[in-house]
Protein backbone atom coordinates (compact mmCIF):
# COMPACT_ATOMS: atom_id res chain seq x y z
CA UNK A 1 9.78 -19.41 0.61
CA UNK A 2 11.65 -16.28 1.90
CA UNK A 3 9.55 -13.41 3.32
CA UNK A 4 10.52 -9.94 1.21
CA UNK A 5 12.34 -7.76 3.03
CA UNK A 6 13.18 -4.12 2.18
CA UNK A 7 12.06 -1.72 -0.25
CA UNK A 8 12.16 -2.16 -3.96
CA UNK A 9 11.65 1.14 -6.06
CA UNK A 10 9.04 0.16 -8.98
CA UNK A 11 8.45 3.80 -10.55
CA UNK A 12 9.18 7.62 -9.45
CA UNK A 13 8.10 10.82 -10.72
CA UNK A 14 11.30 12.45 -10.98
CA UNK A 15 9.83 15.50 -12.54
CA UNK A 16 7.02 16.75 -9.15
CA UNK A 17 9.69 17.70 -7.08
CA UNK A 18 10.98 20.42 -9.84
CA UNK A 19 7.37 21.14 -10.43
CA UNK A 20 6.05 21.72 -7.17
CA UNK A 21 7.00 22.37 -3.41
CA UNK A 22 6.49 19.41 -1.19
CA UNK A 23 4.76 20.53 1.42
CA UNK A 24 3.90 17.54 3.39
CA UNK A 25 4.34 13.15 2.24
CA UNK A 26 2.77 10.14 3.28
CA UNK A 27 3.06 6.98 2.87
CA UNK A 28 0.15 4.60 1.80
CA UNK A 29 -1.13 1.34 0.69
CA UNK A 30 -2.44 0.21 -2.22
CA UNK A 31 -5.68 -2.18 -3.58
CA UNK A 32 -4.74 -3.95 -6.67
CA UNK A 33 -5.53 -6.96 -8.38
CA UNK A 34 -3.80 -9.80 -9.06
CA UNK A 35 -2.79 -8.63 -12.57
CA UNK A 36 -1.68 -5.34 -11.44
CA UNK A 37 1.08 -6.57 -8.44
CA UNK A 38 2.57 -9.16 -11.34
CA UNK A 39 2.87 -5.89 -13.84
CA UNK A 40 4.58 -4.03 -11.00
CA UNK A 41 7.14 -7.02 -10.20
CA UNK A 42 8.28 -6.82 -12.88
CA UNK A 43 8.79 -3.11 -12.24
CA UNK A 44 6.47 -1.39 -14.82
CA UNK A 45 4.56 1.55 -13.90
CA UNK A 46 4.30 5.28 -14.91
CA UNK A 47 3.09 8.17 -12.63
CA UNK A 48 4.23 10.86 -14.51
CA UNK A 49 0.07 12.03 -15.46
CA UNK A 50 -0.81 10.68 -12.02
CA UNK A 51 -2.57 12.06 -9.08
CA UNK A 52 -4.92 11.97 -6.23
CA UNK A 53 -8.81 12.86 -5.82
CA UNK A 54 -10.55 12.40 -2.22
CA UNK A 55 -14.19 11.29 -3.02
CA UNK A 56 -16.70 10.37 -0.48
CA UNK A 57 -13.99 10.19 2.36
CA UNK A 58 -11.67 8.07 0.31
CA UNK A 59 -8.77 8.78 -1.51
CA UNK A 60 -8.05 7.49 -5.06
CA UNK A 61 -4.95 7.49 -7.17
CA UNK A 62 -6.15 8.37 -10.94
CA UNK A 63 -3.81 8.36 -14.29
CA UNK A 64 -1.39 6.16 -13.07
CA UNK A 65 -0.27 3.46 -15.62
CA UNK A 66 0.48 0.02 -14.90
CA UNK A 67 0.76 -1.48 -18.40
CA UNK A 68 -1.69 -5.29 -18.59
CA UNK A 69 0.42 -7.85 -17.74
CA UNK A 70 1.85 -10.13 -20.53
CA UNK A 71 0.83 -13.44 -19.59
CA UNK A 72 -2.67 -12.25 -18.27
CA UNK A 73 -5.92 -13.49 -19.44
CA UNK A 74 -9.70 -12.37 -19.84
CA UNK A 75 -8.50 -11.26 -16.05
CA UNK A 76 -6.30 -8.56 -17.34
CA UNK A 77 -6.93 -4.91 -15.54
CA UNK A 78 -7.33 -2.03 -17.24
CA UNK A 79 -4.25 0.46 -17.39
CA UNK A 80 -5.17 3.68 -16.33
CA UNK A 81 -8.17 2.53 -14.04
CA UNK A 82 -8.34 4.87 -10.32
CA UNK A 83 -7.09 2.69 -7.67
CA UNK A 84 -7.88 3.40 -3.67
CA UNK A 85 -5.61 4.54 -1.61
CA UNK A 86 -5.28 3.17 1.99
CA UNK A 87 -5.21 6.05 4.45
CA UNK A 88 -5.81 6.42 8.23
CA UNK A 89 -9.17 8.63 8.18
CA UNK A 90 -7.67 11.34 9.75
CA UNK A 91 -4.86 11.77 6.88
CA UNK A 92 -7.65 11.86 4.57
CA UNK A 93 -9.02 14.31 6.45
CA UNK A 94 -6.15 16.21 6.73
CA UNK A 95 -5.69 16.10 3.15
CA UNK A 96 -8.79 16.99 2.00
CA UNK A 97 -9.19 20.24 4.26
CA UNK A 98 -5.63 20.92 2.51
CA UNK A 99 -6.11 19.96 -0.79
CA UNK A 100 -9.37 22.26 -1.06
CA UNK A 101 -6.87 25.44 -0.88
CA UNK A 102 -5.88 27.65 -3.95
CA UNK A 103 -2.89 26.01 -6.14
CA UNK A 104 -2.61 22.76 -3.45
CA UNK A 105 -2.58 19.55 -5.02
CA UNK A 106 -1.97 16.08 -4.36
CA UNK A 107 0.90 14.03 -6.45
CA UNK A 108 2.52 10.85 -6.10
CA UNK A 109 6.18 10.96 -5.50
CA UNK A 110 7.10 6.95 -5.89
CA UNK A 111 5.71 3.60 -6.22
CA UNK A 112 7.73 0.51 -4.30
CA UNK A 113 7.23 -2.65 -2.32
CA UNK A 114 7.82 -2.61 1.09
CA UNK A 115 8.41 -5.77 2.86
CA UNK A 116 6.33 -7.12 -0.38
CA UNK A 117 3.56 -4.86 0.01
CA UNK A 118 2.77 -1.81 -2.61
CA UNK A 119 3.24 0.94 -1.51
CA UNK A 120 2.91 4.94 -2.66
CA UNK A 121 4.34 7.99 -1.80
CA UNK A 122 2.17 10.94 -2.11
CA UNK A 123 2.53 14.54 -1.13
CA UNK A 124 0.59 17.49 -0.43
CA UNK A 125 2.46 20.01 -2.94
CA UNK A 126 2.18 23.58 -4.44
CA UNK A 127 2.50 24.81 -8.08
CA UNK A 128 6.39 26.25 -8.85
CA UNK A 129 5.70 29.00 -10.55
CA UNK A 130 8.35 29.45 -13.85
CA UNK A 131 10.32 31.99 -11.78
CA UNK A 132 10.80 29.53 -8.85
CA UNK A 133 11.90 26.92 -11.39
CA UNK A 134 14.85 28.48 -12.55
CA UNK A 135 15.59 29.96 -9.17
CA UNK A 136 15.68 25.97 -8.17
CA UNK A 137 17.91 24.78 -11.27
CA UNK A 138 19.88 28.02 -10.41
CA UNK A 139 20.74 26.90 -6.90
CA UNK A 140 21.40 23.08 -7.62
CA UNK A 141 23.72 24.44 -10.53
CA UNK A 142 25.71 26.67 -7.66
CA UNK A 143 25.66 23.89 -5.24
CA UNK A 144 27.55 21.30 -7.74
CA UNK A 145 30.13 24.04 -8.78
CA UNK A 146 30.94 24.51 -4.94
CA UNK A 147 31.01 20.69 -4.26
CA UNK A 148 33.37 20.33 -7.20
CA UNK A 149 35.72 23.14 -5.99
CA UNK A 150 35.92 21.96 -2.67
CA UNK A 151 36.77 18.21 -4.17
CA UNK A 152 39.20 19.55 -5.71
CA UNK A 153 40.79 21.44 -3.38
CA UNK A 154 40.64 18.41 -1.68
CA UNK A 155 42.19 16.10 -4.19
CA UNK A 156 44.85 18.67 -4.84
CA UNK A 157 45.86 19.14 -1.03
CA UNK A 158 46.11 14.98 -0.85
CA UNK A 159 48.61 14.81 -3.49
């Protein structure tokens, strides 16, 4: 059997990066059970209420849903259950310190094997307020109207 090779997207929270500035990411693995990695294979997951809590020098992923899988058993995990995250100690660290500031929090970004591991990527990130959001959606807006004028001045100067 083939090693895996490459990265393989299972689940991304679109919406963090519109609802917070991304101060700082990491990458990190997982534990799961057997249940959980055959859920996520077949690319199932939802972070969208997720996020992280340091306890006791650890860190731990909470809210993030990874439906049972089908053909599981008695040995079936639990959705929603908090799953540790594997961090060197001094990211944790370096989190925590962090994390303990005013209107700092720490979300996951994306879920995905890498070289058939799981893997996640969380960030260090700030509350948007509603001003900043619009300022955002404003300044994506003006970025595609320039892109399309310029293709097709473009386009037009090729014909």
């Amino acid at each position: 059997m083939a090693k895996e090779t490459g990265r393989k997207l299972i689940a991304q929270h679109k919406k963090a990066r519109h609802d917070y500035h991304i101060l700082d990411t990491y990458e990190c693995g997982l534990v799961l059970t057997g249940t959980e990695v055959k859920s996520l294979r077949q690319g199932r997951a939802s972070l969208v209420d997720g996020f992280v809590q340091i306890d006791g020098h650890e860190a731990w992923l909470h809210n993030v849903h990874v439906p049972e899988y089908a053909q599981g058993t008695w040995t079936n995990h639990t959705a929603r259950r908090k799953r540790k995250l594997l961090l060197h100690r001094a990211e944790i660290d370096k989190l925590e310190s962090k994390s303990q500031e005013s209107g700092h929090t720490i979300v996951p970004l994306a879920m995905y094997f890498k070289d058939g591991r799981a893997k996640v990527e969380i960030a260090l990130a700030k509350g948007k307020k509603e001003y900043d959001k619009r300022q955002t959606l404003r300044e994506q807006q003006d970025r595609r109207e320039a892109d399309r004028a310029m293709s097709a001045v473009r386009r037009r100067q090729r014909a």
